[in-house]
C-alpha atoms as a PDB file:
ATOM      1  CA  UNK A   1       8.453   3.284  -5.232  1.00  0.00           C
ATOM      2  CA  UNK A   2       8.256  -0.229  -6.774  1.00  0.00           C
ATOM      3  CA  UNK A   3       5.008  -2.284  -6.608  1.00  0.00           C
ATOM      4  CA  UNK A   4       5.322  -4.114  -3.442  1.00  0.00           C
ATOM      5  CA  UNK A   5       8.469  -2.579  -1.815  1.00  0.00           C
ATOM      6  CA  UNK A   6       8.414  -1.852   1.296  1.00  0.00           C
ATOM      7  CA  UNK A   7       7.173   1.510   2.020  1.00  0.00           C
ATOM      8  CA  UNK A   8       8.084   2.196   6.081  1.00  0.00           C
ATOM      9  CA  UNK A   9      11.410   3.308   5.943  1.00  0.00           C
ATOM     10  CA  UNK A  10      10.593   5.860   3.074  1.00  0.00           C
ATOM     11  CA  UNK A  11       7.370   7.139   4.406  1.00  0.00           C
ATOM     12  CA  UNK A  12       9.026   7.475   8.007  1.00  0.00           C
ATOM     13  CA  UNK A  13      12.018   9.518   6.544  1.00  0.00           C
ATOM     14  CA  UNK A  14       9.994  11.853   4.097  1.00  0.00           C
ATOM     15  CA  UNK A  15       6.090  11.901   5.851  1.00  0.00           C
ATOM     16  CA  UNK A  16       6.430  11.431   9.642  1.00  0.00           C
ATOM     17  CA  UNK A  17       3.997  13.711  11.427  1.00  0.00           C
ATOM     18  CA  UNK A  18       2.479  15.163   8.159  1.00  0.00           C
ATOM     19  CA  UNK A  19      -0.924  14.230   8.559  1.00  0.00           C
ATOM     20  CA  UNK A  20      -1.477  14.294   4.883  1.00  0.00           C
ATOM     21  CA  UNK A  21      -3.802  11.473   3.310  1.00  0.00           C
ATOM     22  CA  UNK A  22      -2.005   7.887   2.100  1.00  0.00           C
ATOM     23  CA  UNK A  23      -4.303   6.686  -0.402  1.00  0.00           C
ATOM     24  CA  UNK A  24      -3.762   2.345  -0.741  1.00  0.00           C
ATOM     25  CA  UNK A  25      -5.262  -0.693  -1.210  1.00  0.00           C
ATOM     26  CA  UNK A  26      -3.042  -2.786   1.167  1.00  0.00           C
ATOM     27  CA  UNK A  27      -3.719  -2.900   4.524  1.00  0.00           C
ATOM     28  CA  UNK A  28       0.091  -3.669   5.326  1.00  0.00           C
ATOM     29  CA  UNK A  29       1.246  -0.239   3.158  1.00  0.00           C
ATOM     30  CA  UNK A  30      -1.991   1.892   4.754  1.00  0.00           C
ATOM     31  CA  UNK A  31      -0.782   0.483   8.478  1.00  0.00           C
ATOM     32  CA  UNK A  32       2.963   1.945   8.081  1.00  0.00           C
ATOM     33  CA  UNK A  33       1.524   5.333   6.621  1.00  0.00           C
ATOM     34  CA  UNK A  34      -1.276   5.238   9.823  1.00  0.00           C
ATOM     35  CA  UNK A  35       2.218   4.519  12.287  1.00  0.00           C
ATOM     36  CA  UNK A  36       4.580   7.661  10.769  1.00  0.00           C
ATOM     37  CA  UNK A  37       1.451  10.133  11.595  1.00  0.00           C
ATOM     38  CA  UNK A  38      -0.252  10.117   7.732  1.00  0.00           C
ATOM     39  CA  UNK A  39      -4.075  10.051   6.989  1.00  0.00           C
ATOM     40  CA  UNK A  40      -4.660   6.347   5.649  1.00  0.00           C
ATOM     41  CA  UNK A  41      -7.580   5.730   3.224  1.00  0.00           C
ATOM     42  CA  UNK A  42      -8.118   1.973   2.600  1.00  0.00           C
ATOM     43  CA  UNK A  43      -9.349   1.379  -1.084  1.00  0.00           C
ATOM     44  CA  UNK A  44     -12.014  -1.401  -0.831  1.00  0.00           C
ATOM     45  CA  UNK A  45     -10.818  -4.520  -3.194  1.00  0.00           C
ATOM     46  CA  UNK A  46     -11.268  -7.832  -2.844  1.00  0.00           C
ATOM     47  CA  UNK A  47      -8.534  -8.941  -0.969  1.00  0.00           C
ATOM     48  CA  UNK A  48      -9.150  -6.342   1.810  1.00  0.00           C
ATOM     49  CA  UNK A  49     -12.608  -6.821   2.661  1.00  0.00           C
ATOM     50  CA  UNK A  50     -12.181  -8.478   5.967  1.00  0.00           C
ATOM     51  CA  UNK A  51      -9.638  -5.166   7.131  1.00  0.00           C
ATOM     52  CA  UNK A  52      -9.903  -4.480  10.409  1.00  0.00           C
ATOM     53  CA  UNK A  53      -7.752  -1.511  11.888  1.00  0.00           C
ATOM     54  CA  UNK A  54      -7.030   2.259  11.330  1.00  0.00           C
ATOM     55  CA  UNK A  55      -7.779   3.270   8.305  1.00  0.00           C
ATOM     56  CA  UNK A  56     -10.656   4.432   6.432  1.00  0.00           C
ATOM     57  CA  UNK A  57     -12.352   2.417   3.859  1.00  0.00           C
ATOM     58  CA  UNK A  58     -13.630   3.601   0.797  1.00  0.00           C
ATOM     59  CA  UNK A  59     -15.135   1.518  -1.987  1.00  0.00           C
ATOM     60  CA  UNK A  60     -14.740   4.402  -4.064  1.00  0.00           C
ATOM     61  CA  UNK A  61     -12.487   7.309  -5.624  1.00  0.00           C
ATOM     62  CA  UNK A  62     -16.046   9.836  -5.212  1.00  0.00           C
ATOM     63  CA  UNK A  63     -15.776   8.632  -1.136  1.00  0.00           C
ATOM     64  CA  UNK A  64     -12.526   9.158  -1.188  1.00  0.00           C
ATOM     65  CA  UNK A  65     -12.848  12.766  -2.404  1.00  0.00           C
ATOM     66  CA  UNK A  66     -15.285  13.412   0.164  1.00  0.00           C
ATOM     67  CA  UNK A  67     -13.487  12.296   2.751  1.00  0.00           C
ATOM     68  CA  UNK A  68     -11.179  14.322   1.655  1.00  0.00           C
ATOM     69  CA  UNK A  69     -13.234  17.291   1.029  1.00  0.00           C
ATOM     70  CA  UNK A  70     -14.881  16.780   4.811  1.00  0.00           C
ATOM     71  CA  UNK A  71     -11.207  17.300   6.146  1.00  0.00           C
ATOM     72  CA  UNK A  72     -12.062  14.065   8.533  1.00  0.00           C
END
């Protein structure tokens, strides 16, 4: 998909009660893959830092994979 498209429509048509992780660094993006039932990882950048909501924040791509790797 496009830089900056919106992503719900997709994700709800193709993902929708997977469960499987949605790796992102937007908040909006990691919200509509947290709504269709995905696993949302928030990458920590600057424009996210004051996120507040479902996902998980990582500030790095080694958290990440042990998140991952944890199965949380």
């Amino acid at each position: 998909m496009p830089t900056g498209a919106d992503k719900d429509d997709y994700l709800k048509e193709h993902y929708e009660d997977s469960g499987l992780w949605w790796i992102e660094d937007k908040p909006e993006n990691a919200l509509s893959g947290y709504n269709v039932g995905m696993k949302p990882i928030l990458v920590e950048h600057g424009h996210n830092m004051d996120y507040k909501g479902p996902a998980t924040v990582c500030k790095s791509w080694k958290e990440i994979y042990q998140l991952i790797i944890a199965g949380i």
